[in-house]
N, C-alpha and C. Protein backbone atom coordinates (compact mmCIF):
# COMPACT_ATOMS: atom_id res chain seq x y z
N UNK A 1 20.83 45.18 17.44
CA UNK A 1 21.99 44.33 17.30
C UNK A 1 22.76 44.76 16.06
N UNK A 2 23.93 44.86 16.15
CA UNK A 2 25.08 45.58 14.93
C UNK A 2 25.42 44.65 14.26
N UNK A 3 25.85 43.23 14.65
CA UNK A 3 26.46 42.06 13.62
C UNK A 3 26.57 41.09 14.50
N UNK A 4 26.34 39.82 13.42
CA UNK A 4 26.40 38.58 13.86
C UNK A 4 27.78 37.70 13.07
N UNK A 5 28.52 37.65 13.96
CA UNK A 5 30.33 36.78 13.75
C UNK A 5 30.45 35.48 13.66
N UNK A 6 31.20 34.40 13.11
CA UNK A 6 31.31 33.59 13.27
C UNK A 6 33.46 33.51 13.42
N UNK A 7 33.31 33.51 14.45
CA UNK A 7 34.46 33.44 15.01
C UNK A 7 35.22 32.52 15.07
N UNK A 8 34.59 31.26 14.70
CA UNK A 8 35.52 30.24 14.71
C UNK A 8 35.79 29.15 15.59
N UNK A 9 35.15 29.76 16.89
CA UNK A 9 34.76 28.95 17.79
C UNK A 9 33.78 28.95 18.18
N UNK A 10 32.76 29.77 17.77
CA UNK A 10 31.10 30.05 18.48
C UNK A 10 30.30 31.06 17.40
N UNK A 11 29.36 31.44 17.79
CA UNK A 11 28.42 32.29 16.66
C UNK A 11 28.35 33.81 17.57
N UNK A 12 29.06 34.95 17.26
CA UNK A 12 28.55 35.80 18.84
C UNK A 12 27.74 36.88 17.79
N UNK A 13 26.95 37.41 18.12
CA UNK A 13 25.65 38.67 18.33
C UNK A 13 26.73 39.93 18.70
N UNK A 14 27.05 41.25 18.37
CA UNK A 14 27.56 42.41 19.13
C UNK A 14 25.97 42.97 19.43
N UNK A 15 26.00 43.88 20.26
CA UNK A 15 25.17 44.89 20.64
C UNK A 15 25.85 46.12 19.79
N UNK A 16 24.58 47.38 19.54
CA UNK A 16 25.30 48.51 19.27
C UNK A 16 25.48 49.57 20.78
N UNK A 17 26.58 49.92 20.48
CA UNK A 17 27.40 50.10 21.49
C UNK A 17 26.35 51.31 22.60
N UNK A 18 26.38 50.72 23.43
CA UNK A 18 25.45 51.13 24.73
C UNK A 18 24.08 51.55 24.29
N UNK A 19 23.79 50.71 24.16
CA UNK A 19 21.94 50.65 23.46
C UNK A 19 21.77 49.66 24.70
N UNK A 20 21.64 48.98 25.49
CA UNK A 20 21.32 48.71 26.60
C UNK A 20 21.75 48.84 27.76
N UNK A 21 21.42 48.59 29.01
CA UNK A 21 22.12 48.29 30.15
C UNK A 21 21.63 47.39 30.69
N UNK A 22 22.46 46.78 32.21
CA UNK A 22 22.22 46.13 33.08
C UNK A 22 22.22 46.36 34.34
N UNK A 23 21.13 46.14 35.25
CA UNK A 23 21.38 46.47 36.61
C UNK A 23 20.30 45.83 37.55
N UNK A 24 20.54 45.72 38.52
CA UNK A 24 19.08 45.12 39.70
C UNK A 24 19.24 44.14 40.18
N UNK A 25 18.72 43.12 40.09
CA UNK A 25 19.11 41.79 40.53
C UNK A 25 20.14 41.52 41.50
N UNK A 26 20.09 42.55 42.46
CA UNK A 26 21.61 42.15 43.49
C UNK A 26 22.52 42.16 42.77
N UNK A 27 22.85 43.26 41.87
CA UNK A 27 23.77 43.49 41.56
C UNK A 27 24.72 44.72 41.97
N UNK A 28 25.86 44.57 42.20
CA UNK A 28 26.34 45.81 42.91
C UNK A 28 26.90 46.82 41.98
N UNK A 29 26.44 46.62 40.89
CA UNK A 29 27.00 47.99 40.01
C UNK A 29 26.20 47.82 38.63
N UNK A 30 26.05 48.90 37.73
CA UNK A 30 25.45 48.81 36.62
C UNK A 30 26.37 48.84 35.73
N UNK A 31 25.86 47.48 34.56
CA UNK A 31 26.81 46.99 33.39
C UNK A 31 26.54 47.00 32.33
N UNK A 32 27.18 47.35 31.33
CA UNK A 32 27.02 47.64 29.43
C UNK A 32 26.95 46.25 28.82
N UNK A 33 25.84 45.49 28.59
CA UNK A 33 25.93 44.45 27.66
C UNK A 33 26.65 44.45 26.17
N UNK A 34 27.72 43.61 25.80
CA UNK A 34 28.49 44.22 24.91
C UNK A 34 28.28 43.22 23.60
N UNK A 35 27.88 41.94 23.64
CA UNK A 35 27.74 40.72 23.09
C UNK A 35 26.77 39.51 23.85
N UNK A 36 26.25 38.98 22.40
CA UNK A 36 25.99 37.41 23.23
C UNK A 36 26.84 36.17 22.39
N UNK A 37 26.84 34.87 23.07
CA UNK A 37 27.13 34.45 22.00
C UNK A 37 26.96 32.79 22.33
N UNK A 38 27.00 31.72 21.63
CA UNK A 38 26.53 30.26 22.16
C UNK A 38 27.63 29.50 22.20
N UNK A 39 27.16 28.12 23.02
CA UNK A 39 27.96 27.20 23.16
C UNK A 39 27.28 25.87 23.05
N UNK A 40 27.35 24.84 21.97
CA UNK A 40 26.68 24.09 21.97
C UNK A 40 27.78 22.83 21.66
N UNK A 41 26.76 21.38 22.09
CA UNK A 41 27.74 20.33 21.34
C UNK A 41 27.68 19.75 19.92
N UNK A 42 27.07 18.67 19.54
CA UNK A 42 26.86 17.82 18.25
C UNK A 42 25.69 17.36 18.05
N UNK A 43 24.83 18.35 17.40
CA UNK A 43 23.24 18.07 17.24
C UNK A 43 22.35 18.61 18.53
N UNK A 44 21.77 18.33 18.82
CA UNK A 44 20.89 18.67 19.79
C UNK A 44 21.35 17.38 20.99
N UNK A 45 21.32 15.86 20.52
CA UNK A 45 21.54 15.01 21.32
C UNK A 45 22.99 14.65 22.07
N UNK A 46 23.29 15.86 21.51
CA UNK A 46 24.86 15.98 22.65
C UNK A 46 24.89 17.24 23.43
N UNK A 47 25.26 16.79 24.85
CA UNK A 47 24.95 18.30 25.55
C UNK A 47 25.90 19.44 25.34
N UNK A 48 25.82 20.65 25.46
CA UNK A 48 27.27 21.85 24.89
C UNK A 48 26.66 22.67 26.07
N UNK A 49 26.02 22.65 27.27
CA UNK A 49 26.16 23.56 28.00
C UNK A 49 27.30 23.41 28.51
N UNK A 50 28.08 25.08 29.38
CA UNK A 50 28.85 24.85 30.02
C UNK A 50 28.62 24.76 31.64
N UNK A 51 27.19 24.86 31.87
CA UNK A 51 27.05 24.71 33.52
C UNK A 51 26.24 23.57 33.60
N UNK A 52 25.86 22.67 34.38
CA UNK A 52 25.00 21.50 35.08
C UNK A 52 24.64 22.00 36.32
N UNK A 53 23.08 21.48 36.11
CA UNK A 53 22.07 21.79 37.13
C UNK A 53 21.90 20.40 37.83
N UNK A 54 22.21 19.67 38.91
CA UNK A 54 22.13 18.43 39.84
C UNK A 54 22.40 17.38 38.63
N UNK A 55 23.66 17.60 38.11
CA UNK A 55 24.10 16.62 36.60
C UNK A 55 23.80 16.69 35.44
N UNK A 56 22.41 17.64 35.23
CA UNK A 56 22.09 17.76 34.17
C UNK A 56 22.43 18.57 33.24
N UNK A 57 22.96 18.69 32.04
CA UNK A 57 23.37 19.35 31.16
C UNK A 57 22.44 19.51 29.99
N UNK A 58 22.36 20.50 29.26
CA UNK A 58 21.45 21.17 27.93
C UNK A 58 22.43 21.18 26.90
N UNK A 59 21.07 21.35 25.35
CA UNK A 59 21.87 21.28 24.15
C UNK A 59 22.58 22.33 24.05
N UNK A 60 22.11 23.47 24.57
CA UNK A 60 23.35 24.60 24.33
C UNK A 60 22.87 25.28 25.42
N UNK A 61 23.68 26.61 25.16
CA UNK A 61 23.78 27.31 26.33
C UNK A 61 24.08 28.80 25.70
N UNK A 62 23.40 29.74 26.05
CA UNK A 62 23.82 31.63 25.37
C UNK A 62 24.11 32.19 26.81
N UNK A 63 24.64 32.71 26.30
CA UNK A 63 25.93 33.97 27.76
C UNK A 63 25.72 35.47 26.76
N UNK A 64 24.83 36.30 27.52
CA UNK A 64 24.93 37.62 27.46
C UNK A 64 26.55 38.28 28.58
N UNK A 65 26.85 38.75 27.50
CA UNK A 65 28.07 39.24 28.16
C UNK A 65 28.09 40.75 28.46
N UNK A 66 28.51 41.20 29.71
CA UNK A 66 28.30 42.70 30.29
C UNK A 66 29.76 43.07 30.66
N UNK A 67 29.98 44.49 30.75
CA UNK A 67 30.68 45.05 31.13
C UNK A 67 30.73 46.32 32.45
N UNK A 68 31.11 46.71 33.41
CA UNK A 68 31.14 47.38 34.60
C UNK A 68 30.85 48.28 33.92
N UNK A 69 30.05 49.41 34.19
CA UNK A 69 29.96 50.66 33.55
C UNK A 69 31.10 51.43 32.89
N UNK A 70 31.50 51.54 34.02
CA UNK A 70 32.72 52.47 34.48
C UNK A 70 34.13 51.88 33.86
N UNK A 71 33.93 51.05 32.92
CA UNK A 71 35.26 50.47 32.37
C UNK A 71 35.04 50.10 31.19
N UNK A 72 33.50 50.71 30.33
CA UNK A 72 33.13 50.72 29.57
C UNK A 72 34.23 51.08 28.01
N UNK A 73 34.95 52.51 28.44
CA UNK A 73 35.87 52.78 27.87
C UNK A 73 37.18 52.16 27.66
N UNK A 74 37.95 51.28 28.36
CA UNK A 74 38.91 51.06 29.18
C UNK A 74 38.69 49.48 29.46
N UNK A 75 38.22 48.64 28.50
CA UNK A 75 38.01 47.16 28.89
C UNK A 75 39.05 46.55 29.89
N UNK A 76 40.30 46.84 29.50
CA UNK A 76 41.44 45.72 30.08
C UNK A 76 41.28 46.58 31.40
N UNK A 77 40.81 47.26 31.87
CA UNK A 77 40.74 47.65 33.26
C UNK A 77 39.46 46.68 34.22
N UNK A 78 38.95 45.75 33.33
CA UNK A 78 37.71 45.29 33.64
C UNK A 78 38.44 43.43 34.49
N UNK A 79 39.59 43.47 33.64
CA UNK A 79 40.42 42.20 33.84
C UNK A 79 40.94 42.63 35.32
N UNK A 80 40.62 44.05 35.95
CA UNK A 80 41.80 43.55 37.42
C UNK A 80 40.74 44.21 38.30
N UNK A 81 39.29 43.50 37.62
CA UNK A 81 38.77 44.02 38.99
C UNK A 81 37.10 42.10 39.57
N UNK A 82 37.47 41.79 40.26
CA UNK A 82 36.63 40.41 41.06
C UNK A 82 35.09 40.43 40.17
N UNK A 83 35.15 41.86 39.91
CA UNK A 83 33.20 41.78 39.37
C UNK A 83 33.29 42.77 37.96
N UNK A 84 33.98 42.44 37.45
CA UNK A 84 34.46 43.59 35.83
C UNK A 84 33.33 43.36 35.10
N UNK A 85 33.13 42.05 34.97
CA UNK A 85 31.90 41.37 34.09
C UNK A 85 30.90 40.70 34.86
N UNK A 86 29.53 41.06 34.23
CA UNK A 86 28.70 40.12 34.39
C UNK A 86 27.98 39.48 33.22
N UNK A 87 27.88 37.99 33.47
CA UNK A 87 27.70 37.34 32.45
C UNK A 87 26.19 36.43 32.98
N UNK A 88 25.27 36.72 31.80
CA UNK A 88 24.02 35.72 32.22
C UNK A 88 24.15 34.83 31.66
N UNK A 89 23.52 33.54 32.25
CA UNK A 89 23.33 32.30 31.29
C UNK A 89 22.14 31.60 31.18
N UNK A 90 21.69 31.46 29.47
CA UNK A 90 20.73 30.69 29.86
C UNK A 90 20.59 28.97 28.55
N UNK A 91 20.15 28.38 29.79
CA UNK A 91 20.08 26.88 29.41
C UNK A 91 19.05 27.07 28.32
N UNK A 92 19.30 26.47 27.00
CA UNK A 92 18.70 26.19 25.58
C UNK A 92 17.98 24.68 25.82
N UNK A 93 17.02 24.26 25.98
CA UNK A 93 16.88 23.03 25.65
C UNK A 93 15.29 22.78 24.72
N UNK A 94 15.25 21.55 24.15
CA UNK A 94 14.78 20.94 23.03
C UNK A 94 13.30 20.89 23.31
N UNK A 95 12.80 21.84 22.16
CA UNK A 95 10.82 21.68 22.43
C UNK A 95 10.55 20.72 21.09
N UNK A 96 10.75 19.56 21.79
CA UNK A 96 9.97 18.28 20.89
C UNK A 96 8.52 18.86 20.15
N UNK A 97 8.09 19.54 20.42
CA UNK A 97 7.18 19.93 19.56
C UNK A 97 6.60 20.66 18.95
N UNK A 98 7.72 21.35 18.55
CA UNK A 98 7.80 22.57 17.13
C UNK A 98 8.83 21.87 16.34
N UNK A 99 8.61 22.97 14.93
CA UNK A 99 9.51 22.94 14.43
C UNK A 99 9.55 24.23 13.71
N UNK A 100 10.64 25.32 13.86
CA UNK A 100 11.10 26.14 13.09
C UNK A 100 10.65 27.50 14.13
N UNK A 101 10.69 26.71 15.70
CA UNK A 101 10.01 28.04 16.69
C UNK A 101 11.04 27.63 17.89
N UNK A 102 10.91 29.04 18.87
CA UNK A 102 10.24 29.71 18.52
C UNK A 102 10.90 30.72 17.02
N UNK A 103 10.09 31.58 16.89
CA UNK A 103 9.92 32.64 15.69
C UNK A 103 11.24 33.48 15.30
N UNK A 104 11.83 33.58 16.75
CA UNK A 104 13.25 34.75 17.30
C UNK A 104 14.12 33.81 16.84
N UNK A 105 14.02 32.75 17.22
CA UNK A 105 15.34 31.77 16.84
C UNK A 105 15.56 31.30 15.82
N UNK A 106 14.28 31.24 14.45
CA UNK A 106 14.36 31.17 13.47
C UNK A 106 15.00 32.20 12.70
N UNK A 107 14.83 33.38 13.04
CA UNK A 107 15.33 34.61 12.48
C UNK A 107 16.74 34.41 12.69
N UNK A 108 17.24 34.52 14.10
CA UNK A 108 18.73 33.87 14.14
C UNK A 108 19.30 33.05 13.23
N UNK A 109 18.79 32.12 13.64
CA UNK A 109 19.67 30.94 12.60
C UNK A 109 19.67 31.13 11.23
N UNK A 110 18.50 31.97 10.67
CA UNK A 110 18.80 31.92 8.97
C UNK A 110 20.15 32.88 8.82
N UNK A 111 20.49 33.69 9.72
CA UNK A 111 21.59 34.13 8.93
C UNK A 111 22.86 32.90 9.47
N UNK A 112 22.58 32.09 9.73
CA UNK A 112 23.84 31.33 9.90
C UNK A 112 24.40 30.79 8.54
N UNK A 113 24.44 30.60 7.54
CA UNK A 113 24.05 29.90 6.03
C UNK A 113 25.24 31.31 5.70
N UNK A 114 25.29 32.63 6.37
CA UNK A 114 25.65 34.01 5.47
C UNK A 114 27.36 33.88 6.28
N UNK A 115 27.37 33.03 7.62
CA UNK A 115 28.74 32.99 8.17
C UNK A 115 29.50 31.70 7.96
N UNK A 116 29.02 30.69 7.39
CA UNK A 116 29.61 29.68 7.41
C UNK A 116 31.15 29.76 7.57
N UNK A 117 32.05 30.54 7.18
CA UNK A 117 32.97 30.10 7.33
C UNK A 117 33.51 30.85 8.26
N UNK A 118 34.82 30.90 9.62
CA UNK A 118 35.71 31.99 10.25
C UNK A 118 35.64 33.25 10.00
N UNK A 119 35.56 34.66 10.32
CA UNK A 119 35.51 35.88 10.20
C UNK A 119 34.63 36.04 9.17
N UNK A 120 33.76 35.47 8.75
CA UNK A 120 32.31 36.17 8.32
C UNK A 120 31.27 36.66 8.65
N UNK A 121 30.60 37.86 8.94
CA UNK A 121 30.02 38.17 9.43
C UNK A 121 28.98 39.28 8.76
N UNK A 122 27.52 39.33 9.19
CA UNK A 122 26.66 40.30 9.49
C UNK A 122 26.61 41.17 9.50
N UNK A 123 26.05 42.80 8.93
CA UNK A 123 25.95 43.60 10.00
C UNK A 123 24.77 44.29 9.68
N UNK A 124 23.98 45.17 10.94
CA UNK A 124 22.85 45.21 11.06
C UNK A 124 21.89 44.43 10.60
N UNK A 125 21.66 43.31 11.55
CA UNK A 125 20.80 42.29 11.35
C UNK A 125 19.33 42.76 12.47
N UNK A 126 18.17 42.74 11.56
CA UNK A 126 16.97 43.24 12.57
C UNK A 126 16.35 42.35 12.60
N UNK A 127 14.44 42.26 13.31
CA UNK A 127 13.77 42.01 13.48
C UNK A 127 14.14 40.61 14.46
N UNK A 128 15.06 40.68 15.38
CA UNK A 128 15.58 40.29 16.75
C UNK A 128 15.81 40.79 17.63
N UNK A 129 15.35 40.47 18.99
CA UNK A 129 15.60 41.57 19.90
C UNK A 129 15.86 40.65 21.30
N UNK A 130 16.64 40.87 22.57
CA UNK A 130 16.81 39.88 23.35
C UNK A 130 15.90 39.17 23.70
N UNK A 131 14.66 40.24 24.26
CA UNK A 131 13.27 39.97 24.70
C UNK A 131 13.08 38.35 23.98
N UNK A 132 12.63 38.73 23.15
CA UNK A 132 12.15 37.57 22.38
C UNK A 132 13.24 36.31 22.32
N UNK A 133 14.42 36.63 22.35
CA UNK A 133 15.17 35.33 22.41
C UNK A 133 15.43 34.48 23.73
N UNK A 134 14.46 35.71 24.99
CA UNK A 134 14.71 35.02 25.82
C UNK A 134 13.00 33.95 26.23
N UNK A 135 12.96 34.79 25.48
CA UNK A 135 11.03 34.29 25.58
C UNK A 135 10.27 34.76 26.79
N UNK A 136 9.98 33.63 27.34
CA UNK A 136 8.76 33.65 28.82
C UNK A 136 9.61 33.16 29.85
N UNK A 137 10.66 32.99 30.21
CA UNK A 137 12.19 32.98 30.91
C UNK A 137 11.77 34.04 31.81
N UNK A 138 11.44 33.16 33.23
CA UNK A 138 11.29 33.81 34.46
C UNK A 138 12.85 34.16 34.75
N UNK A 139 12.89 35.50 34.70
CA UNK A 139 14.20 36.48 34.96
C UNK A 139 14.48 36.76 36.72
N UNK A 140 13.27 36.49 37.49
CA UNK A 140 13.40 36.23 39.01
C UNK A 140 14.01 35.10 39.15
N UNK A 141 14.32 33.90 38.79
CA UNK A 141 14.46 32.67 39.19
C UNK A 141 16.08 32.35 38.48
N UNK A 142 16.82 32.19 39.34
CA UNK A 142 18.45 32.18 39.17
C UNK A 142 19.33 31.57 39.83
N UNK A 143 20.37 30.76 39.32
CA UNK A 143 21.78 30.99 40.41
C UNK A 143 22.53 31.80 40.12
N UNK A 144 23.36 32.37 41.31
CA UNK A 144 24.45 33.60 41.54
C UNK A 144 25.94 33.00 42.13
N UNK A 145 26.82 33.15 41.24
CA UNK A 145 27.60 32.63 42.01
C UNK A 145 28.84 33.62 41.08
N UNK A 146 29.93 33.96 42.04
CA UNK A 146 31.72 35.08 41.44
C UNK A 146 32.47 33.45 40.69
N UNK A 147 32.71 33.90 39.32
CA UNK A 147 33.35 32.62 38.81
C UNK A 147 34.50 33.28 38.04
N UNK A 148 34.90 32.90 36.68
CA UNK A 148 35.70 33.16 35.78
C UNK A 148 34.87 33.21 34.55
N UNK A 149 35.67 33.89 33.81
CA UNK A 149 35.18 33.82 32.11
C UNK A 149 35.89 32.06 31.60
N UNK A 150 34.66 31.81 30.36
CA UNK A 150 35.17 30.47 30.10
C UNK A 150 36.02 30.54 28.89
N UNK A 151 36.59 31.40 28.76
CA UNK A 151 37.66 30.98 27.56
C UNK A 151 38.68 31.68 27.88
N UNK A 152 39.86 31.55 27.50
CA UNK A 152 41.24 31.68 27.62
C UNK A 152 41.06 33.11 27.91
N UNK A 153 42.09 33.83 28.65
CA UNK A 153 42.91 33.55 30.00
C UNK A 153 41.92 33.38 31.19
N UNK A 154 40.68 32.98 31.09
CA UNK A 154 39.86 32.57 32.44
C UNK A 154 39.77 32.94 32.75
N UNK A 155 39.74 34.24 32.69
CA UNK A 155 40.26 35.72 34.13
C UNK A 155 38.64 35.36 34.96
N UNK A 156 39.20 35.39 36.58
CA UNK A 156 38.11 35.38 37.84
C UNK A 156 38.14 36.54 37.97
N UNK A 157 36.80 37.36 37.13
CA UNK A 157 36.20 38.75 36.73
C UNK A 157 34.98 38.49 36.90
N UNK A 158 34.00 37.31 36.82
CA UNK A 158 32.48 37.41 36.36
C UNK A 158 31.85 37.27 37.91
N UNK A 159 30.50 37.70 37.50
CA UNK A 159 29.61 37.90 38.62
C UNK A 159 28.46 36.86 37.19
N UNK A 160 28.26 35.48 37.76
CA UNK A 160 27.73 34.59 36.89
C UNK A 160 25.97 34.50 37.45
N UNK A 161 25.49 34.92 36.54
CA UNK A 161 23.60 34.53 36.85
C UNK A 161 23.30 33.50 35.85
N UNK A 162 22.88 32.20 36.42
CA UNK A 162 22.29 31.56 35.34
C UNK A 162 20.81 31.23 35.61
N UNK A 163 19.99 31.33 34.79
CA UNK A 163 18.47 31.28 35.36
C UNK A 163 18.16 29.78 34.74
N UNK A 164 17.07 29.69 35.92
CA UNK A 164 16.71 27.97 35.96
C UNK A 164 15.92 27.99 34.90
N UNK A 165 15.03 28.67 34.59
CA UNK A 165 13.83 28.13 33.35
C UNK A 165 14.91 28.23 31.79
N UNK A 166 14.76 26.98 31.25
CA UNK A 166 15.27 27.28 29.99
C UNK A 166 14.65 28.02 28.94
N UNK A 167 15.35 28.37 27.97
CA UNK A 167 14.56 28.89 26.79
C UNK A 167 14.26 27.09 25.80
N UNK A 168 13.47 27.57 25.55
CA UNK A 168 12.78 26.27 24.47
C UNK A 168 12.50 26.11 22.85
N UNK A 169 13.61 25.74 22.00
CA UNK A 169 13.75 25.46 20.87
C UNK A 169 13.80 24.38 20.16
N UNK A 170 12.94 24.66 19.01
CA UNK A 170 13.28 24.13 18.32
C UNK A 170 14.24 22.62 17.55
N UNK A 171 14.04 21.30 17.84
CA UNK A 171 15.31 20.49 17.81
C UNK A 171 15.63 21.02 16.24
N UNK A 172 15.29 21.27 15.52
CA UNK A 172 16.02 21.52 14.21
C UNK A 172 16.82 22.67 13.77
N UNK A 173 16.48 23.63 15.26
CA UNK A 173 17.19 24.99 14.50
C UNK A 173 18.31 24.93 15.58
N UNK A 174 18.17 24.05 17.36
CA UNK A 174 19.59 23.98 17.37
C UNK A 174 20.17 23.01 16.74
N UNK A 175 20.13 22.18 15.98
CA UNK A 175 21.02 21.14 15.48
C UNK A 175 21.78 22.06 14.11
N UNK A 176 21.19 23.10 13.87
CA UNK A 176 21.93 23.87 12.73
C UNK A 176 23.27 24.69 13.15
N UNK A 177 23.22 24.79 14.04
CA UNK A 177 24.25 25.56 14.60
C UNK A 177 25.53 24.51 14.31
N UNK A 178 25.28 23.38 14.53
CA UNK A 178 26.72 22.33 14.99
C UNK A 178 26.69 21.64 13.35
N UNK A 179 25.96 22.19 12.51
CA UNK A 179 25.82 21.47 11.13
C UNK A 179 25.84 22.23 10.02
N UNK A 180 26.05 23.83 10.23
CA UNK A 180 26.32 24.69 8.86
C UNK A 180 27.43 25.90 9.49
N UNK A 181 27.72 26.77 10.29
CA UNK A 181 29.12 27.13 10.78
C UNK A 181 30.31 26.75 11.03
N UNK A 182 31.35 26.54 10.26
CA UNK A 182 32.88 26.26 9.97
C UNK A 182 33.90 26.89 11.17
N UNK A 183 35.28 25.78 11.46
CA UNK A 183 36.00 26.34 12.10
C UNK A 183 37.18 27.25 11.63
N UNK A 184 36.88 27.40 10.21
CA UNK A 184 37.87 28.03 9.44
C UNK A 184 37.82 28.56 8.34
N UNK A 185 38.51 28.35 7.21
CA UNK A 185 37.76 29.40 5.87
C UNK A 185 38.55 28.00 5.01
N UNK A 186 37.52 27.45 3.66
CA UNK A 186 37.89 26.69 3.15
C UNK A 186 37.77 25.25 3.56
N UNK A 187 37.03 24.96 4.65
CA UNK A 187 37.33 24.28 5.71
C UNK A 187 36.13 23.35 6.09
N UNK A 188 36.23 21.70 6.07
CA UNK A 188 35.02 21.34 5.91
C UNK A 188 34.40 20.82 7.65
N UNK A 189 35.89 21.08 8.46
CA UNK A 189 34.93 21.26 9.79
C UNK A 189 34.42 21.85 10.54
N UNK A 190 33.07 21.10 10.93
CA UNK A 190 32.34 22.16 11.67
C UNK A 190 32.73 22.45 13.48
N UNK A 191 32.05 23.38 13.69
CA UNK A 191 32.12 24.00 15.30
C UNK A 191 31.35 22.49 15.89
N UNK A 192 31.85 22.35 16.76
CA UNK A 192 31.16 21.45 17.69
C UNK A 192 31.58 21.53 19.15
N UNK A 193 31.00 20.96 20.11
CA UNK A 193 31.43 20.71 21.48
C UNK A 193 32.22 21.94 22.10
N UNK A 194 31.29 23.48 21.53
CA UNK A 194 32.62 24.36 22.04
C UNK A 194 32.29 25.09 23.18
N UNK A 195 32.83 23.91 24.16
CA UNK A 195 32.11 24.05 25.64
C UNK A 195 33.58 24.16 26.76
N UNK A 196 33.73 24.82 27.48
CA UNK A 196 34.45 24.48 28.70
C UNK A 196 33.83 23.11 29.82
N UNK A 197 34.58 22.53 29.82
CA UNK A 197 34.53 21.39 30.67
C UNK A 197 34.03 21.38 31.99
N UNK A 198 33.34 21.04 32.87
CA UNK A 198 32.68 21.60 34.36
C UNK A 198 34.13 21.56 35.08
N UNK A 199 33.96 22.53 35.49
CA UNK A 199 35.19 23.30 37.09
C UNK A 199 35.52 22.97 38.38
N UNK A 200 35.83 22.57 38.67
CA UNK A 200 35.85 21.84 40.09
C UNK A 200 35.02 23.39 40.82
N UNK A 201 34.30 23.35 42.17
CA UNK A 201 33.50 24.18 42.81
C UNK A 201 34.30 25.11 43.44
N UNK A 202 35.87 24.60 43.91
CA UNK A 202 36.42 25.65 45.08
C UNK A 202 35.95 26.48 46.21
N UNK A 203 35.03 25.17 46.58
CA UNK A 203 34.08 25.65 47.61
C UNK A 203 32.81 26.48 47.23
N UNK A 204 32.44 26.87 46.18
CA UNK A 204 31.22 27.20 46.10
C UNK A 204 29.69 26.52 46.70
């Protein structure tokens, strides 16, 4: 991982540039993971996912973000094509009984304290690796569904996997996220609720 951002609206992770890939899973093309990055609400006891499972919503939510191989070079060519991106998602929710685990997510969050404010950022941050942030996250077990990206211009580009088993943290290290990263520089409010709103289905 090359650097960790605080953007102002979320916390995102870069990858160094094509140090992984993506492919398999019924997927019809192989994709360059380029970033991850979260979406949470206000503490742990407010939900910030952006998808619901039969109503239910989580404290946060991480989206590995991919790119089509082949447009690797050439991003805005990725905007005019139905499957440019694929984006995984996985549901974060609360292990009442730790604290400061798992181990991966602790490592994460301490550098949050180094971005507090808008365009501060990281770089080469180690001893994290996806593996571990995804934990014991049965990677067979998923929904699939062609959606949009959730932030402005929305573009309907993604090929969306979100897997049913959550990852399991910590209530104290997600409540840090919505309680020490800033939406600005100088600035005493924090990121919160930075979620897209659920979508109507359009027949899905």
């Amino acid at each position: 991982m090359s650097k960790i951002i605080n953007t102002g609206k979320t916390v995102k992770v870069m990858f160094k540039p094509k140090s992984l890939g993506l492919s398999g899973g019924s997927l019809s093309a192989d994709y360059l993971p380029l970033q991850f990055h979260l979406h949470w609400g206000n503490l742990s006891s407010v939900p910030g996912s952006e998808h619901a499972v039969d109503g239910q919503r989580y404290p946060m939510e991480m989206h590995i973000l991919s790119v089509k191989s082949i447009y690797s070079s050439n991003f805005s060519q990725a905007t005019k094509d139905s499957e440019g991106l694929a984006v995984l998602g996985f549901f974060i929710e609360v292990d009442d009984d730790t604290v400061d685990q798992p181990e991966s997510w602790r490592k994460l969050t301490s550098y949050l304290s180094k971005i507090t404010e808008k365009g501060q950022s990281v770089r080469n941050i180690s001893g994290i690796s996806l593996d571990d942030l995804i934990g014991g996250v049965d990677t067979t077990s998923y929904y699939r569904y062609l959606g949009s990206v959730t932030v402005p211009a929305c573009h309907e580009i993604v090929v969306w996997t979100v897997f049913k088993e959550p990852i399991k943290v910590s209530k104290n290290l997600i409540d840090q996220f919505s309680t020490t990263v800033r939406v600005g520089n100088n600035c005493s409010e924090f990121i919160t609720n930075n979620y897209r709103t659920l979508q109507p289905l359009n027949g899905r």
